[in-house]
C-alpha atoms as a PDB file:
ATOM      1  CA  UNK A   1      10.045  13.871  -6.668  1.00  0.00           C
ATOM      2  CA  UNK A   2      11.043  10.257  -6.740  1.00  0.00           C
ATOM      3  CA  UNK A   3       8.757   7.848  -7.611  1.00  0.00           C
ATOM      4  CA  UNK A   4       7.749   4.338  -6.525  1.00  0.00           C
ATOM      5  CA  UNK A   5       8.812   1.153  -8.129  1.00  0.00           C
ATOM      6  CA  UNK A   6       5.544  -0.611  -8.849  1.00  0.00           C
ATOM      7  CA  UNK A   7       4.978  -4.295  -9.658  1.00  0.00           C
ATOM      8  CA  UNK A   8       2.565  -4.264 -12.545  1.00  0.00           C
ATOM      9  CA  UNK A   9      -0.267  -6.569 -13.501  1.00  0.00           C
ATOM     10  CA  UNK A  10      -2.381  -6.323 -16.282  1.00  0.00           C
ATOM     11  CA  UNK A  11      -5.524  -8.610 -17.530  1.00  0.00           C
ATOM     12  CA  UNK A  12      -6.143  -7.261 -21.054  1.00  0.00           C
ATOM     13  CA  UNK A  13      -9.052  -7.501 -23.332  1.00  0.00           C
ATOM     14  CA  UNK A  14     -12.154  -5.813 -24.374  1.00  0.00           C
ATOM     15  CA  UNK A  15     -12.362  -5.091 -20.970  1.00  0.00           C
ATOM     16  CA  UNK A  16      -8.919  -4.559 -19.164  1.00  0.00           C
ATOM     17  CA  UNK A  17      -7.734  -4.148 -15.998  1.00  0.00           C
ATOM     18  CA  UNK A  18      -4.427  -3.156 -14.799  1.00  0.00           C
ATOM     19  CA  UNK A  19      -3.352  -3.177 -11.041  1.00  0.00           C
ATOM     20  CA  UNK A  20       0.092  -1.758  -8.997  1.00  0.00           C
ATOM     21  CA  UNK A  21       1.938  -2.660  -5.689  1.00  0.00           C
ATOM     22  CA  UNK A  22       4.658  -1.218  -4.551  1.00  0.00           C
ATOM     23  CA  UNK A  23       7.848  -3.084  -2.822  1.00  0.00           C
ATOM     24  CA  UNK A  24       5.699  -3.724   0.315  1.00  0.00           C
ATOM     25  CA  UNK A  25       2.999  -5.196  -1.428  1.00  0.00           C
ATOM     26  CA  UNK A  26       0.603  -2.531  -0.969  1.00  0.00           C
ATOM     27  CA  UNK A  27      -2.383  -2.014  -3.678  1.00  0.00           C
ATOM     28  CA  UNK A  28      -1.364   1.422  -5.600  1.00  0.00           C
ATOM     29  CA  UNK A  29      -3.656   1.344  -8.615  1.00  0.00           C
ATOM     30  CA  UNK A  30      -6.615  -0.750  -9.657  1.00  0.00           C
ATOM     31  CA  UNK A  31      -8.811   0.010 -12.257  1.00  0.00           C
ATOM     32  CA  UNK A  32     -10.737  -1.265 -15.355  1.00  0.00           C
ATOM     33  CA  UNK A  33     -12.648  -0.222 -18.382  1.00  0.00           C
ATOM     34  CA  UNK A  34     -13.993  -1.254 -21.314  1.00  0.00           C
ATOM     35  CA  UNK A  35     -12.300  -0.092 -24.303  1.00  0.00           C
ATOM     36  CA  UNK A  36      -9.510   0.945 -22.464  1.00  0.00           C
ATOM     37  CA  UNK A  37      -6.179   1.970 -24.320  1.00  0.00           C
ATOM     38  CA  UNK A  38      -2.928   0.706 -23.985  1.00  0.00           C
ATOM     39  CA  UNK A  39      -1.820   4.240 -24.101  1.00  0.00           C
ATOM     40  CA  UNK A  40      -5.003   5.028 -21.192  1.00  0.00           C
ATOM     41  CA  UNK A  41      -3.115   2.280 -18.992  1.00  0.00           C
ATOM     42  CA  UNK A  42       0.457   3.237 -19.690  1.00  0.00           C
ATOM     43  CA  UNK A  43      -0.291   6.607 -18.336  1.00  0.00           C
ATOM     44  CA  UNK A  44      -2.374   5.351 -15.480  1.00  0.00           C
ATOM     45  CA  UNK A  45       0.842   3.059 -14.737  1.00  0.00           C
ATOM     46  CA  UNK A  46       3.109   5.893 -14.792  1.00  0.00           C
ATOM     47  CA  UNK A  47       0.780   8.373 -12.729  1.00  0.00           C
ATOM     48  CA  UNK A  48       1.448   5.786 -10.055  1.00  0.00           C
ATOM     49  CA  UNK A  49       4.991   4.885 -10.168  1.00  0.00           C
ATOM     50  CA  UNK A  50       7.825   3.428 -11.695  1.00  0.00           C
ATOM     51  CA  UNK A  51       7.030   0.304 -13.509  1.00  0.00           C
ATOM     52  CA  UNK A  52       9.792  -2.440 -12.969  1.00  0.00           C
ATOM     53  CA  UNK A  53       7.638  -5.027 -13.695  1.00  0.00           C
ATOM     54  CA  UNK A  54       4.785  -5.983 -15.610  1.00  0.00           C
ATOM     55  CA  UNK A  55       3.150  -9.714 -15.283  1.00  0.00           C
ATOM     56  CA  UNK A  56       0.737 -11.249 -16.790  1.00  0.00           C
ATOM     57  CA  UNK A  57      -1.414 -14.562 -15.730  1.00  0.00           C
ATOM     58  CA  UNK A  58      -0.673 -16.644 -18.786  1.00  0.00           C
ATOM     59  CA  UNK A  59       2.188 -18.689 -19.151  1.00  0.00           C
ATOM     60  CA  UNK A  60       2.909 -16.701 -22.777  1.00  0.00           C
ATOM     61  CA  UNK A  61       2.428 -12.937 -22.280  1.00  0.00           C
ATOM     62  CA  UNK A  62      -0.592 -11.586 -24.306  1.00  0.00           C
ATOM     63  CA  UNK A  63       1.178  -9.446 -27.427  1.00  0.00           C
ATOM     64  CA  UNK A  64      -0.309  -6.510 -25.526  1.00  0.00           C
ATOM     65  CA  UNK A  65       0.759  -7.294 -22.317  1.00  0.00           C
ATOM     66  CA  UNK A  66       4.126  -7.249 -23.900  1.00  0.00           C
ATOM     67  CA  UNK A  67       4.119  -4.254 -25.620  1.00  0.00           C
ATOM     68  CA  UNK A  68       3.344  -2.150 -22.374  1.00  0.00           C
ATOM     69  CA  UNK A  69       5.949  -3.634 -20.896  1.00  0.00           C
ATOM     70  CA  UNK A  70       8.442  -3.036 -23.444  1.00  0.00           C
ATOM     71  CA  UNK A  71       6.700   0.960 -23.395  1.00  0.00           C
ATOM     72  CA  UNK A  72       7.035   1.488 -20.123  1.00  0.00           C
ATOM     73  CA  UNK A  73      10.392  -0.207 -19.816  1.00  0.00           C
ATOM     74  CA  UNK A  74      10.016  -2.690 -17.431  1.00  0.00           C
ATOM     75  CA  UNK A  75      10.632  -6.341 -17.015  1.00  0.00           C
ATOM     76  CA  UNK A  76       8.309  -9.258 -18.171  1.00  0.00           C
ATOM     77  CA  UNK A  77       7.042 -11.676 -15.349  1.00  0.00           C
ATOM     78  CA  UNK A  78       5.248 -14.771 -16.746  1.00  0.00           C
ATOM     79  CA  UNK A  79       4.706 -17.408 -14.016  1.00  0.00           C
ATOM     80  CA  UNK A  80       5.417 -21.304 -15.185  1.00  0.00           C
ATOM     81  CA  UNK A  81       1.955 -21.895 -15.602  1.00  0.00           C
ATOM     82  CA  UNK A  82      -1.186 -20.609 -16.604  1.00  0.00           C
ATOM     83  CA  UNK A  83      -2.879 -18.911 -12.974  1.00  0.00           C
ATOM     84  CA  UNK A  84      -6.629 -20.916 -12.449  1.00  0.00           C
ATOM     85  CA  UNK A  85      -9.876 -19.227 -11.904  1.00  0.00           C
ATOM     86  CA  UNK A  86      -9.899 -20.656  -8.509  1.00  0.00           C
ATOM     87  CA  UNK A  87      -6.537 -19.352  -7.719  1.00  0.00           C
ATOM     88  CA  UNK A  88      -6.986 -15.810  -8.827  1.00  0.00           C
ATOM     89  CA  UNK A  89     -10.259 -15.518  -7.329  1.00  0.00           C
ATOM     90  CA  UNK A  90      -8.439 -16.721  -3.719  1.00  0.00           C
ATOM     91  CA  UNK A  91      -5.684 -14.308  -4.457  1.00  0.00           C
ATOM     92  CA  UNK A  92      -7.423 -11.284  -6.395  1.00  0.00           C
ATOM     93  CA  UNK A  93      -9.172  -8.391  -5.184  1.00  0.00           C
ATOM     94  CA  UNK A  94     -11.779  -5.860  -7.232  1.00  0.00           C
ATOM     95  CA  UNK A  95     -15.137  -4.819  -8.605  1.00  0.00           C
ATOM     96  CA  UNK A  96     -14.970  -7.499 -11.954  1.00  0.00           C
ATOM     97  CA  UNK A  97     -13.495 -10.235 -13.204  1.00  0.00           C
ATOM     98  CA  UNK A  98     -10.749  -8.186 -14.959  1.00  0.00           C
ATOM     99  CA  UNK A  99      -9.986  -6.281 -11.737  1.00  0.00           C
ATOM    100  CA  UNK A 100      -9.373  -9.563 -10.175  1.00  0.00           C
ATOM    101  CA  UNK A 101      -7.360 -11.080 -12.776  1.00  0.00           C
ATOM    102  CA  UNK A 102      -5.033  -7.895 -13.140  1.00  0.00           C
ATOM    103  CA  UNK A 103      -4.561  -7.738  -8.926  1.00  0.00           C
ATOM    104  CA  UNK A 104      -4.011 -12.211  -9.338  1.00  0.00           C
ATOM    105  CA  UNK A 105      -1.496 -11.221 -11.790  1.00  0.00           C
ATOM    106  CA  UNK A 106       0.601  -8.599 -10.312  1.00  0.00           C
ATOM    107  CA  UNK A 107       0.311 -10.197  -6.733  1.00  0.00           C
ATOM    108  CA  UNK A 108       1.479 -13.383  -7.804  1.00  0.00           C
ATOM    109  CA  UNK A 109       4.454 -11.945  -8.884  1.00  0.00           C
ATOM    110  CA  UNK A 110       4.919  -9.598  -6.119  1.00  0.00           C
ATOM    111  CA  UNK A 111       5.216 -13.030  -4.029  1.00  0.00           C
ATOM    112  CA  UNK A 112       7.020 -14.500  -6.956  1.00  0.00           C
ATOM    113  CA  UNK A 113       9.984 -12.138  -6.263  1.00  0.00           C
ATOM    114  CA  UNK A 114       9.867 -11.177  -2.791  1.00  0.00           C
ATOM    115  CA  UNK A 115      13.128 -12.415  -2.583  1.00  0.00           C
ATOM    116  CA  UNK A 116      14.862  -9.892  -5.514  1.00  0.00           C
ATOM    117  CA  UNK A 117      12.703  -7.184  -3.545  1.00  0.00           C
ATOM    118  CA  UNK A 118      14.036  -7.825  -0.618  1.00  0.00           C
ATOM    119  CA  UNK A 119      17.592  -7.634  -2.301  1.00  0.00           C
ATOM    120  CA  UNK A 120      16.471  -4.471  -4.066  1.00  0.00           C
ATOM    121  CA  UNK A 121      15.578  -2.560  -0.874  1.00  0.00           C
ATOM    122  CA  UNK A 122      19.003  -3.628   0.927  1.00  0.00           C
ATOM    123  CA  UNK A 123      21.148  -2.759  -2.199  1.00  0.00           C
ATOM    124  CA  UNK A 124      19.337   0.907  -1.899  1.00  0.00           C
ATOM    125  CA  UNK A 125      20.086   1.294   1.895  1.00  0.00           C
ATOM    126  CA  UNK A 126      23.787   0.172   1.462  1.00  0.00           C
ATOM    127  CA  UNK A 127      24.676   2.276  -1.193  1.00  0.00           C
ATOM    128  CA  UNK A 128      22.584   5.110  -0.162  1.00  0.00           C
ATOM    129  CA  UNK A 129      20.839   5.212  -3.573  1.00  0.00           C
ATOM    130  CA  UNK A 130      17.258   5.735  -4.082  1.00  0.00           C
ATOM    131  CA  UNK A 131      15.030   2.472  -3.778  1.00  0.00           C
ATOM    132  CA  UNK A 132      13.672   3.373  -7.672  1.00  0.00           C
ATOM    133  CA  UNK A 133      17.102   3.730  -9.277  1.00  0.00           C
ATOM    134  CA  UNK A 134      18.047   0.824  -7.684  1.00  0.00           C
ATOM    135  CA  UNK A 135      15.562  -1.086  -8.532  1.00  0.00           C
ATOM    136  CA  UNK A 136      14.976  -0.210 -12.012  1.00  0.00           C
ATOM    137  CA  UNK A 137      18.495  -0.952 -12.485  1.00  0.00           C
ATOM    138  CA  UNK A 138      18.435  -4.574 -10.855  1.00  0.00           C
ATOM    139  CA  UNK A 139      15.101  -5.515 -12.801  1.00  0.00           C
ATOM    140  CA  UNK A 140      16.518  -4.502 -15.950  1.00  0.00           C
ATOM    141  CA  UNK A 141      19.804  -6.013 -15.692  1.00  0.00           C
ATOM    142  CA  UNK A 142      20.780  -9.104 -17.532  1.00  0.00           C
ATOM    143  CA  UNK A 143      21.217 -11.353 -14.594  1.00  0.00           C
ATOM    144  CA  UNK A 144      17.724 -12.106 -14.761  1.00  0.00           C
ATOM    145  CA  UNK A 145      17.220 -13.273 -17.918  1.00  0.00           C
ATOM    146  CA  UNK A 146      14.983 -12.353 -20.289  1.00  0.00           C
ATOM    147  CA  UNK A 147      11.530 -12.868 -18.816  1.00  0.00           C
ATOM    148  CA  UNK A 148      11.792 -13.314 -14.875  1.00  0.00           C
ATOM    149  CA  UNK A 149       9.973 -16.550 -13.837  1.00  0.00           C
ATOM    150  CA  UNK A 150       8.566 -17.791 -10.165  1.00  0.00           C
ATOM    151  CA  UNK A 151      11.125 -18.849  -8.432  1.00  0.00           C
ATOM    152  CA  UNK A 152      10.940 -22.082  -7.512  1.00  0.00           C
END
């Protein structure tokens, strides 16, 4: 059973939040807890899908943010600057604060990359590959960089 590549966001803290969308920016997972585990979320994350990946709202990735990322295997997104209150409570979606900072997060860079989706999802048809493998192998490839930022 193939899985879905999943843009990640996650708002961390006492309280955290993680939220998923898939290549058509659909909402796959959002959910929030206090106390909740980076190993609680990692497992959430890869109930879902497949992680390609993982953004954060702050212009320097939390440490923890980070380390999920790394876990799961999936690409850093950090936008060029910090995301305002105002902006990801027009963009975000949920039942808290941390729900709406975690769906702010991974739907800003969902937009952010549209463009490499799009590119994703055509690479998959011509080859005949499946969208996941081609996707985790385009987000993880060194073309990108390091850390994928908004495109300008």
């Amino acid at each position: 059973m193939s899985k879905k590549p999943l843009i990640i966001g996650i708002d961390p803290g006492n309280t955290s939040a993680v939220a998923g969308f898939n290549f058509n920016g659909e909402l796959e997972l959002l959910e929030s807890r206090k106390e909740f585990p980076s190993d609680e979320i990692i497992r959430r994350i890869i109930e879902t899908g497949l992680p390609v990946v993982v953004a954060s709202d702050r212009k320097n990735m939390p440490s923890t943010v980070e380390k999920i990322a790394q876990s799961v295997g999936a690409r850093k997104f950090e936008p060029s600057e910090d995301l305002s209150t105002g902006r990801k409570e027009k963009m975000g979606e949920g039942d808290n604060s941390h729900e709406i900072d975690a769906y702010a997060s991974g739907l800003y860079a969902y937009n952010s990359l549209r463009r490499n989706i799009r590119k994703v999802k055509k690479l998959s048809e011509k080859s005949d590959k499946d969208l996941e493998e081609v996707a985790r192998r385009y987000f993880s490839s060194n073309r990108l960089g390091d850390n994928l930022q908004e495109q300008k």
